[in-house]
Structures are given as C-alpha cells and as structure tokens.
PDB file of N, CA and C in Angstrom:
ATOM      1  N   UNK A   1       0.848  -1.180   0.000  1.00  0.00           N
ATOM      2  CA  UNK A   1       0.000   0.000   0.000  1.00  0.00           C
ATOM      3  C   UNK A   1       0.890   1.237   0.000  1.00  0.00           C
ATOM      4  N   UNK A   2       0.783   2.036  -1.037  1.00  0.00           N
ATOM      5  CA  UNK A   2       1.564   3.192  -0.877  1.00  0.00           C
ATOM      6  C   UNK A   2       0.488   4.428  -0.430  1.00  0.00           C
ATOM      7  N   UNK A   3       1.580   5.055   0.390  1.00  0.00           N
ATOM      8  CA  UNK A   3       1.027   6.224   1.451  1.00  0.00           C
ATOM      9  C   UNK A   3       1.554   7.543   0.903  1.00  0.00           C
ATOM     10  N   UNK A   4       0.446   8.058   0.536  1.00  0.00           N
ATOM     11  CA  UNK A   4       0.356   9.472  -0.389  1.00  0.00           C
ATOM     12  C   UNK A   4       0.789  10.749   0.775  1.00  0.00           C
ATOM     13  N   UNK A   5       1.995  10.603   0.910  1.00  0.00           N
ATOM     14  CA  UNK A   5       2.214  12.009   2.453  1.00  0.00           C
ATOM     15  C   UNK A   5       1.733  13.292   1.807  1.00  0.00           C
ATOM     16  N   UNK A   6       2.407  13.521   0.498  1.00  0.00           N
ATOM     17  CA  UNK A   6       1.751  14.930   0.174  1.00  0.00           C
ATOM     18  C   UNK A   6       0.259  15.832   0.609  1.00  0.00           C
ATOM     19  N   UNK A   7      -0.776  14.716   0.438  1.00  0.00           N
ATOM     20  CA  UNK A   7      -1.879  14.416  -0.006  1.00  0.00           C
ATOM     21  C   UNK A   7      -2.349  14.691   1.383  1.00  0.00           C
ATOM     22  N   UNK A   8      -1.975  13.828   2.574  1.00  0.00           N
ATOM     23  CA  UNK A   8      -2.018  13.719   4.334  1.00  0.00           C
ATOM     24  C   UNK A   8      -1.443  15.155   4.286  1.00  0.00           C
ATOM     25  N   UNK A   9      -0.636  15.805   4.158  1.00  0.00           N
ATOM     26  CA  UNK A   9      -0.029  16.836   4.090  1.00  0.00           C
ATOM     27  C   UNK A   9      -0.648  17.808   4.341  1.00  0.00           C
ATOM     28  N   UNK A  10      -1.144  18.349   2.799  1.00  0.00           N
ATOM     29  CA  UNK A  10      -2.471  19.480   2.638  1.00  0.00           C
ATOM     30  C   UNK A  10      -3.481  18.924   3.330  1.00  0.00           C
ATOM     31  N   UNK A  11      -4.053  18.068   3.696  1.00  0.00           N
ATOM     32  CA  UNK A  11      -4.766  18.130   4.394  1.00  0.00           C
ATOM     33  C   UNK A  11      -4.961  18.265   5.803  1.00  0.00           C
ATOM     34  N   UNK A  12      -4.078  18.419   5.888  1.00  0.00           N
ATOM     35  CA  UNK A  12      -3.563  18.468   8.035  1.00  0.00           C
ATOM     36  C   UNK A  12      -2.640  20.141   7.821  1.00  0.00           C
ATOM     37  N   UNK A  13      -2.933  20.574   6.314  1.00  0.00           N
ATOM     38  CA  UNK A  13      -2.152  22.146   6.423  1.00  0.00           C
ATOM     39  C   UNK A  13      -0.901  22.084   6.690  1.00  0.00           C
ATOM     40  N   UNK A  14       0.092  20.705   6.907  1.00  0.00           N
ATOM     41  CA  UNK A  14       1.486  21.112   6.954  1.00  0.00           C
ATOM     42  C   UNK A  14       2.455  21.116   5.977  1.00  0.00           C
ATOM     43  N   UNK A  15       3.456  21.465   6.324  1.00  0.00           N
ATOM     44  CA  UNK A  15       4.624  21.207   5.209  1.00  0.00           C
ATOM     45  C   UNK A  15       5.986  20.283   5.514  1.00  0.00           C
ATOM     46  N   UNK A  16       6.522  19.802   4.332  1.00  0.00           N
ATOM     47  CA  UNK A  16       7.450  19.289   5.120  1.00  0.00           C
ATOM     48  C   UNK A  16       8.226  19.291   3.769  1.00  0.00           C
ATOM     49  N   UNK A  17      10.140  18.786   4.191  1.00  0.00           N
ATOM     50  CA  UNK A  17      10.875  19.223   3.034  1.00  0.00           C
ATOM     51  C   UNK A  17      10.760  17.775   2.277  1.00  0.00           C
ATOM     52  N   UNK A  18      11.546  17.789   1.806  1.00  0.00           N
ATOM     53  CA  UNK A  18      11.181  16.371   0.589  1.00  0.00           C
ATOM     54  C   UNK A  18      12.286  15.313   1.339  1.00  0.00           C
ATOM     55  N   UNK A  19      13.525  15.955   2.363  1.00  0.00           N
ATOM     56  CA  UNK A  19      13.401  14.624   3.323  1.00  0.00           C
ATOM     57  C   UNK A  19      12.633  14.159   4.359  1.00  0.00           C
ATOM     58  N   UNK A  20      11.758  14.718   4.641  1.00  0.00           N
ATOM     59  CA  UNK A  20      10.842  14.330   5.716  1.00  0.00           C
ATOM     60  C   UNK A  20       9.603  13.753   5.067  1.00  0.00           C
ATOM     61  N   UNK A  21       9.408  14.299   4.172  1.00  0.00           N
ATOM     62  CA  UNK A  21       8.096  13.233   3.657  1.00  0.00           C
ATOM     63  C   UNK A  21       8.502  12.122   2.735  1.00  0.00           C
ATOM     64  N   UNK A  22      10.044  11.586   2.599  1.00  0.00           N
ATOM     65  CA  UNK A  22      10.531  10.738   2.736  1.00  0.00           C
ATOM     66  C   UNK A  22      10.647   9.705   4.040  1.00  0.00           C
ATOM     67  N   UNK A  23      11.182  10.276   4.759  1.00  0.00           N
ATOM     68  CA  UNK A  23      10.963   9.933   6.464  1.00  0.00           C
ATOM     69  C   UNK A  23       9.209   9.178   6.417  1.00  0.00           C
ATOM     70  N   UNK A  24       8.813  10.044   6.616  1.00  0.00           N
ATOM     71  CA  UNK A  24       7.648   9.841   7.074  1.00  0.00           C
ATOM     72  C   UNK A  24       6.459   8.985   5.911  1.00  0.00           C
ATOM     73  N   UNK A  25       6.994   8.990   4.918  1.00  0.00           N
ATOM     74  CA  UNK A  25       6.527   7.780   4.077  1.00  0.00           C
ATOM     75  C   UNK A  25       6.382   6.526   4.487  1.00  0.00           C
ATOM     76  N   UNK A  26       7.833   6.942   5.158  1.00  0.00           N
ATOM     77  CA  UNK A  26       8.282   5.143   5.303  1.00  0.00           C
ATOM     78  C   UNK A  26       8.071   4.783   6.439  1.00  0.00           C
ATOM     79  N   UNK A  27       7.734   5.469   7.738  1.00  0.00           N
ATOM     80  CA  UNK A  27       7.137   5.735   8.803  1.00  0.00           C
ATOM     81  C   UNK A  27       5.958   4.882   8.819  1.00  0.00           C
ATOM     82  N   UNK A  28       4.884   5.891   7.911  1.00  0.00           N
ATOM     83  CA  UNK A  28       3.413   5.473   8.055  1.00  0.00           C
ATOM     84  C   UNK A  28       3.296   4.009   7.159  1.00  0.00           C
ATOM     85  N   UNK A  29       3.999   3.864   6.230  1.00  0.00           N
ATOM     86  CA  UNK A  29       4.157   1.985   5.702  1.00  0.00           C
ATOM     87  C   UNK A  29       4.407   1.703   6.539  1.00  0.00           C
ATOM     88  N   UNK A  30       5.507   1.712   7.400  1.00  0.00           N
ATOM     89  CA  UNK A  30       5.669   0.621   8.768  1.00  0.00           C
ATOM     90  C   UNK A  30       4.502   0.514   9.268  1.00  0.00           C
ATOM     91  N   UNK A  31       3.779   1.401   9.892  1.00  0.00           N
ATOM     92  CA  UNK A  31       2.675   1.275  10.736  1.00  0.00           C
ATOM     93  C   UNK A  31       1.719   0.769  10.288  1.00  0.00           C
ATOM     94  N   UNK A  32       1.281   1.055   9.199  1.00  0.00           N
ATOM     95  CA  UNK A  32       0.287   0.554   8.306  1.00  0.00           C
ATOM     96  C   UNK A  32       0.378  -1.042   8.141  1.00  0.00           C
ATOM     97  N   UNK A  33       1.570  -1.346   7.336  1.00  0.00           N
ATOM     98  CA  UNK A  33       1.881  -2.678   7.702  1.00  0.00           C
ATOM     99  C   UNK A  33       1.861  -3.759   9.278  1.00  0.00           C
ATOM    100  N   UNK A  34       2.186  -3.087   9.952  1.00  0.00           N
ATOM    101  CA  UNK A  34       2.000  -3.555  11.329  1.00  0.00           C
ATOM    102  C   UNK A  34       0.540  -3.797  11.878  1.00  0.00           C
ATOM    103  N   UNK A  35      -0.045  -2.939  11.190  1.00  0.00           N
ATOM    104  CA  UNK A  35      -1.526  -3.190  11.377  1.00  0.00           C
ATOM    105  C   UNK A  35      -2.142  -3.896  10.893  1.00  0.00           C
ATOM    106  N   UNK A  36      -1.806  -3.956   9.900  1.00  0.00           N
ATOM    107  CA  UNK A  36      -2.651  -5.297   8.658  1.00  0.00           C
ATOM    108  C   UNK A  36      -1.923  -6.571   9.540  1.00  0.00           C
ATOM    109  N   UNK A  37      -0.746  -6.657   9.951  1.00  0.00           N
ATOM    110  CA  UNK A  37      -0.687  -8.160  10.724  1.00  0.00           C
ATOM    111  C   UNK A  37      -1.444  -8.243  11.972  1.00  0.00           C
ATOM    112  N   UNK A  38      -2.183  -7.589  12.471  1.00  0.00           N
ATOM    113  CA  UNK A  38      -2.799  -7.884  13.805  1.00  0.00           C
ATOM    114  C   UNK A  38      -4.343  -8.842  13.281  1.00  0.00           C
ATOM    115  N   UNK A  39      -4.445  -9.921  14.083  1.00  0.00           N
ATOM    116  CA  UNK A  39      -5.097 -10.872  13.807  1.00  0.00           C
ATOM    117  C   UNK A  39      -6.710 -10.085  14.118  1.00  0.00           C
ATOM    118  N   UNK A  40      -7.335 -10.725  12.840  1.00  0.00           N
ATOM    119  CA  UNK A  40      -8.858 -10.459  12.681  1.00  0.00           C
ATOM    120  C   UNK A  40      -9.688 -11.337  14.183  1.00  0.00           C
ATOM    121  N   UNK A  41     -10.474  -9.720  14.844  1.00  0.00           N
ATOM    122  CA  UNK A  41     -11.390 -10.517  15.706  1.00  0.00           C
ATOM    123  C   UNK A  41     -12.871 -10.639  15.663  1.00  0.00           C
ATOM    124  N   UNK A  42     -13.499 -12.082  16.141  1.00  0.00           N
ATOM    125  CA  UNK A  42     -14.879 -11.645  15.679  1.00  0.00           C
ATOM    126  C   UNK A  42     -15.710 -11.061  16.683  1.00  0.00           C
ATOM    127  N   UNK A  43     -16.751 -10.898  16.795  1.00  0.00           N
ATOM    128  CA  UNK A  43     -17.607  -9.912  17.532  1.00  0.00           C
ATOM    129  C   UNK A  43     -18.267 -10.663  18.459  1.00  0.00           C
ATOM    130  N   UNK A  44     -18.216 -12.152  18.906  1.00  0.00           N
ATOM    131  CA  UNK A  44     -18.790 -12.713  19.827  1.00  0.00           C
ATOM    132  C   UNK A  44     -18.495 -12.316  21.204  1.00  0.00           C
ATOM    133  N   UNK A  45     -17.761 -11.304  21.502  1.00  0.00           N
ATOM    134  CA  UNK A  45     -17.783 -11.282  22.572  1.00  0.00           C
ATOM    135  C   UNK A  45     -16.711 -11.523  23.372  1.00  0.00           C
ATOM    136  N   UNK A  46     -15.500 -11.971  22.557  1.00  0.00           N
ATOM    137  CA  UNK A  46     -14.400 -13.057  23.540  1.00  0.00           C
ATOM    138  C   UNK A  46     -13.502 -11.799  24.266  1.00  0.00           C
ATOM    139  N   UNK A  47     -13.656 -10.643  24.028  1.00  0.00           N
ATOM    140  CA  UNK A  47     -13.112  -9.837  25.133  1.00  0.00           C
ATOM    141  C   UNK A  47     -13.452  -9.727  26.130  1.00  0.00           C
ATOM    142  N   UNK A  48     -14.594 -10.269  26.527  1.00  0.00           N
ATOM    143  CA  UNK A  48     -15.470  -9.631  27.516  1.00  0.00           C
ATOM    144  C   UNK A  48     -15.477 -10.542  28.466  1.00  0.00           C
ATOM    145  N   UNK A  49     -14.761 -10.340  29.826  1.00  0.00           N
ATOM    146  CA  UNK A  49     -14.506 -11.551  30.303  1.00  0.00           C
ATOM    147  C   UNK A  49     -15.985 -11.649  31.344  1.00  0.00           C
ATOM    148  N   UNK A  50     -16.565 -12.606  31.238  1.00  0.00           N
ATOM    149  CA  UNK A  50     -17.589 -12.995  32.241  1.00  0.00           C
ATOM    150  C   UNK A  50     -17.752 -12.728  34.155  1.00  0.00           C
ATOM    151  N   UNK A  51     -15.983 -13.091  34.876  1.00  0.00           N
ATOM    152  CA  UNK A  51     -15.770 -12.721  35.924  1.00  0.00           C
ATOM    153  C   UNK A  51     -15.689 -11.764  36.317  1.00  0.00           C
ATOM    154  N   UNK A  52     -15.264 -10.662  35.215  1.00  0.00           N
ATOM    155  CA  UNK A  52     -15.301  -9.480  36.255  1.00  0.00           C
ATOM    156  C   UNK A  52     -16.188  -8.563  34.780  1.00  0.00           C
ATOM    157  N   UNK A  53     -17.388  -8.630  34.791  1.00  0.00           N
ATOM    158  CA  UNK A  53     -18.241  -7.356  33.944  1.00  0.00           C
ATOM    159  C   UNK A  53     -18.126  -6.175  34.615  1.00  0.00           C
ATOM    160  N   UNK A  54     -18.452  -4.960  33.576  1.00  0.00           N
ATOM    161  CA  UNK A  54     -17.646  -3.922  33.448  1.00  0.00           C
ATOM    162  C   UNK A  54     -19.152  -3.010  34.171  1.00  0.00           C
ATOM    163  N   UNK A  55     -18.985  -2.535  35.657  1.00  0.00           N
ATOM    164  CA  UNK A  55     -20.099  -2.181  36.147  1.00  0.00           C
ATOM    165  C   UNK A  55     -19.765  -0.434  36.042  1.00  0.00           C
ATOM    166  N   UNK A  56     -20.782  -0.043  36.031  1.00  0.00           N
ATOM    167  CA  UNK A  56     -20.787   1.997  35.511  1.00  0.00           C
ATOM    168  C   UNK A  56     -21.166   2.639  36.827  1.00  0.00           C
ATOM    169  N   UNK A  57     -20.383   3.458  37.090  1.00  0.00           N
ATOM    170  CA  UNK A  57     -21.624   3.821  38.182  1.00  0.00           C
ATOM    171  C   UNK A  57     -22.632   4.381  37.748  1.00  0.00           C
ATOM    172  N   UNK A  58     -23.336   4.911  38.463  1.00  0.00           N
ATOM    173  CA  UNK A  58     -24.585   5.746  38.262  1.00  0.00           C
ATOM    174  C   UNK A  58     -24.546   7.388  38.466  1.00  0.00           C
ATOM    175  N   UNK A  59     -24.963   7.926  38.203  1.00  0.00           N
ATOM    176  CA  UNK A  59     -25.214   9.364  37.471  1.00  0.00           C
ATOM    177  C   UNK A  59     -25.330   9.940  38.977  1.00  0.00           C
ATOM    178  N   UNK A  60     -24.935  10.621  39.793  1.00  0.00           N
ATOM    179  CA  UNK A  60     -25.889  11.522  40.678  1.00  0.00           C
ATOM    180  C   UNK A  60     -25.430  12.404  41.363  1.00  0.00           C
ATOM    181  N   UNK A  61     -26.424  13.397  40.871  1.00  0.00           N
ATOM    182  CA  UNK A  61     -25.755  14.747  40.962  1.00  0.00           C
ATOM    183  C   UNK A  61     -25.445  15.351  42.846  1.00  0.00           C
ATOM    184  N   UNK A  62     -24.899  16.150  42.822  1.00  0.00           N
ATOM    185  CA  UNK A  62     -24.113  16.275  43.890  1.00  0.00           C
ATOM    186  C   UNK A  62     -24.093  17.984  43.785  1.00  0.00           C
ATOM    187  N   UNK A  63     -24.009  18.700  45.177  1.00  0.00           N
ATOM    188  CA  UNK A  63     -24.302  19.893  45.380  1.00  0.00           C
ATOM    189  C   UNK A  63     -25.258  20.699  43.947  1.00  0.00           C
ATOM    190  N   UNK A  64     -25.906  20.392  43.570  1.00  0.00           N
ATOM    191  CA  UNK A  64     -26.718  21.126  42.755  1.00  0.00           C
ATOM    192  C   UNK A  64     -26.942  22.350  42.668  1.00  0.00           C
ATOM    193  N   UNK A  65     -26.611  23.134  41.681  1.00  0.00           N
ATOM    194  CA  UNK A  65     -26.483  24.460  41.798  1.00  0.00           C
ATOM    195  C   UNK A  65     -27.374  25.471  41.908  1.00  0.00           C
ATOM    196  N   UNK A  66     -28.248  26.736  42.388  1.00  0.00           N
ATOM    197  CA  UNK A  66     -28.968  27.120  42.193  1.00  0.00           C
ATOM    198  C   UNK A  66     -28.949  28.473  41.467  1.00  0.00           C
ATOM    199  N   UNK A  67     -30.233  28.185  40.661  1.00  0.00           N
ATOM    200  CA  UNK A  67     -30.013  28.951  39.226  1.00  0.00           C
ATOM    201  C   UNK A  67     -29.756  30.760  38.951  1.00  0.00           C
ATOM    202  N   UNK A  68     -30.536  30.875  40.074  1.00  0.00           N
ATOM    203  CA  UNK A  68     -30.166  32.369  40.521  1.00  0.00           C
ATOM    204  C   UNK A  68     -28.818  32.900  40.995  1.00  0.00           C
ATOM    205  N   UNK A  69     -28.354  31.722  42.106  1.00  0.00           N
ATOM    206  CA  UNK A  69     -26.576  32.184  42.058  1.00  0.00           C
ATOM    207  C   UNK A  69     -26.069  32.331  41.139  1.00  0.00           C
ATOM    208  N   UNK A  70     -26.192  30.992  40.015  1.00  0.00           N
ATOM    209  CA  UNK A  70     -25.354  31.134  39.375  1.00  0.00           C
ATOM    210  C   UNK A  70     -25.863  32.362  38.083  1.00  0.00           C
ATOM    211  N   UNK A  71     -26.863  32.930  38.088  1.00  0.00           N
ATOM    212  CA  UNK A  71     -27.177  33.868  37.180  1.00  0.00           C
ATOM    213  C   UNK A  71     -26.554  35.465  37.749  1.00  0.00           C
ATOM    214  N   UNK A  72     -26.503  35.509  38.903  1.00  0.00           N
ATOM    215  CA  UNK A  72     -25.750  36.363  39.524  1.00  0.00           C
ATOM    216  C   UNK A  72     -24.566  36.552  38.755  1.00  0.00           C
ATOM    217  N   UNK A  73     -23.828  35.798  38.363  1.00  0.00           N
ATOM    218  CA  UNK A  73     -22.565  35.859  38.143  1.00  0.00           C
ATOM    219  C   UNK A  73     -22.389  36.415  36.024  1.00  0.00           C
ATOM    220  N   UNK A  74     -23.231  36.060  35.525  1.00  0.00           N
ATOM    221  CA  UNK A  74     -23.416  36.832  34.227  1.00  0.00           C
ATOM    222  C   UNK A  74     -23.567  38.138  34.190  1.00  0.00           C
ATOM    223  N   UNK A  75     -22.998  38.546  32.833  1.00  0.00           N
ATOM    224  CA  UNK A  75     -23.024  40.074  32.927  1.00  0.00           C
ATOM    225  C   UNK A  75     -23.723  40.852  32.427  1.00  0.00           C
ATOM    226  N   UNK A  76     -24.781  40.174  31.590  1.00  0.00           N
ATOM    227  CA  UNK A  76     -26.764  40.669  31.438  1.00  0.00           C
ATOM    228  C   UNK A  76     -27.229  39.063  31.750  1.00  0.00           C
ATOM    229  N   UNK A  77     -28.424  39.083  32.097  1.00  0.00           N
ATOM    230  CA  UNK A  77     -29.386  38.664  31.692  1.00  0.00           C
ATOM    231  C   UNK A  77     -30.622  38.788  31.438  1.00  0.00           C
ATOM    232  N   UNK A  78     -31.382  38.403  30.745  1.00  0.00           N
ATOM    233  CA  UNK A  78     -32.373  38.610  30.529  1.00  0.00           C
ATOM    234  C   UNK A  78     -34.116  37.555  30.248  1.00  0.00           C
ATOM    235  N   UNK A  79     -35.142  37.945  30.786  1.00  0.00           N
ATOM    236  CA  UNK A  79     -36.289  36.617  31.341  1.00  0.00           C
ATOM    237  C   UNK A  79     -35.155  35.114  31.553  1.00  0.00           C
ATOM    238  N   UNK A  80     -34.466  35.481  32.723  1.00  0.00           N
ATOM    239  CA  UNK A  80     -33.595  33.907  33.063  1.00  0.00           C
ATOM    240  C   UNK A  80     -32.733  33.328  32.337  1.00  0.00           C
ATOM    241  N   UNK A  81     -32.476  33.671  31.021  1.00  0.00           N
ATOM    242  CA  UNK A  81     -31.454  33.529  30.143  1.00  0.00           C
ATOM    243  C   UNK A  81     -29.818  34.574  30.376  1.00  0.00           C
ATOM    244  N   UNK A  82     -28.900  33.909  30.183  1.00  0.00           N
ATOM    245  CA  UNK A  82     -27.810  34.682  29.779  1.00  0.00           C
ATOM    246  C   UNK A  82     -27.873  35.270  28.842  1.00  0.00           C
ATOM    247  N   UNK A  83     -27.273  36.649  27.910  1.00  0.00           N
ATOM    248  CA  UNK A  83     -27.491  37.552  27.070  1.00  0.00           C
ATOM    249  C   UNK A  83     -25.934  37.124  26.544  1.00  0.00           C
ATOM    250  N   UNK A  84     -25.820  36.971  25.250  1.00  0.00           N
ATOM    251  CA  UNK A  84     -24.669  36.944  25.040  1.00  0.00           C
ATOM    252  C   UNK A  84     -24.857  37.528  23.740  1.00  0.00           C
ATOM    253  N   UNK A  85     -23.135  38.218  22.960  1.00  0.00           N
ATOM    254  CA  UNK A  85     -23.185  38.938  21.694  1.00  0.00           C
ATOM    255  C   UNK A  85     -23.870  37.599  20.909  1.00  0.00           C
ATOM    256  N   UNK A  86     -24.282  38.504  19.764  1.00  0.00           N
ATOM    257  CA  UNK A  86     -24.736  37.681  18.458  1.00  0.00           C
ATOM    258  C   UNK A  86     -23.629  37.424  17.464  1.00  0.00           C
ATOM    259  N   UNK A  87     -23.380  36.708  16.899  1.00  0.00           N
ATOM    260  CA  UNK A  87     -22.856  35.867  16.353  1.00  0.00           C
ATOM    261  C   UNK A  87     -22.844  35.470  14.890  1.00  0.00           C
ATOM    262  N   UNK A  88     -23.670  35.398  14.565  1.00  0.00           N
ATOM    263  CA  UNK A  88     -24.363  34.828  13.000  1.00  0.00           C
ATOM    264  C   UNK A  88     -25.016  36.406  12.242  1.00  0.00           C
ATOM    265  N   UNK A  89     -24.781  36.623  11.226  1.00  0.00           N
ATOM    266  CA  UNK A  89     -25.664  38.038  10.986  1.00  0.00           C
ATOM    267  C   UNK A  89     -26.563  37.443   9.954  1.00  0.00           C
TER     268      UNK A  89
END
C-alpha cells in the first residue's frame, strides 16, 4: 500500500521538506503494515470476560447548583437567560 504524504499533508495544512516526507513515508508503511498483521477478531464477545463485567456507576448529581446564584454571576441577563453577543448576521 503506498502512502500518499503529500496528499495527508495538505490536508492536516502542513509542510514538510522532501526529506521528511521521505521519512515519514516510510514511517506510516511501517505502521500501516504492522496493522494489517494484527489478527482479525470476531464480535462474539471473547473480550469480555464474564468474571469481572464492566459495572458503571450511576449518574448523581451532587451539590446542585442554584439557578439564581449562578445567574448572579453573568453580565446581562435577561427573562432567566444569559445575554450573550450575536454571532451569526
């Protein structure tokens, strides 16, 4: 697979001299190649080990803020909203 650096280049906006996107040609083939050898996995699941499932905690909110303090602290507002410049014309 050849790796078009120019191409990665303009598109990430950088530049580089014509030894570095030499360099880095041969860079991203290594990697690229290294990747294509990592063995195909299927989706049944075999990561997922049964003994220890992966528990989330739960959501809950904590000192809750109240809306007026924190409207205090803006520098208009207006009917309960923050006022901020406009943006879009």
């Amino acid at each position: 697979m050849s790796i078009n650096i120019k191409h990665l280049a303009s598109l990430s906006r950088l530049t580089f001299t014509p030894e570095e996107e030499e360099k880095f040609e041969k860079e991203m083939a290594n990697i690229v190649a290294l990747v294509e050898k990592l063995p195909d996995l299927d989706a049944s699941g075999a990561l997922i080990d049964p003994d220890n499932p992966m528990q989330l905690r739960s959501d809950e909110v904590a000192n809750k803020p109240n809306r007026d303090e924190l409207l205090q602290n803006a520098p208009e507002v207006q009917a309960g909203c923050i006022v901020v410049p406009k943006v879009i014309e």
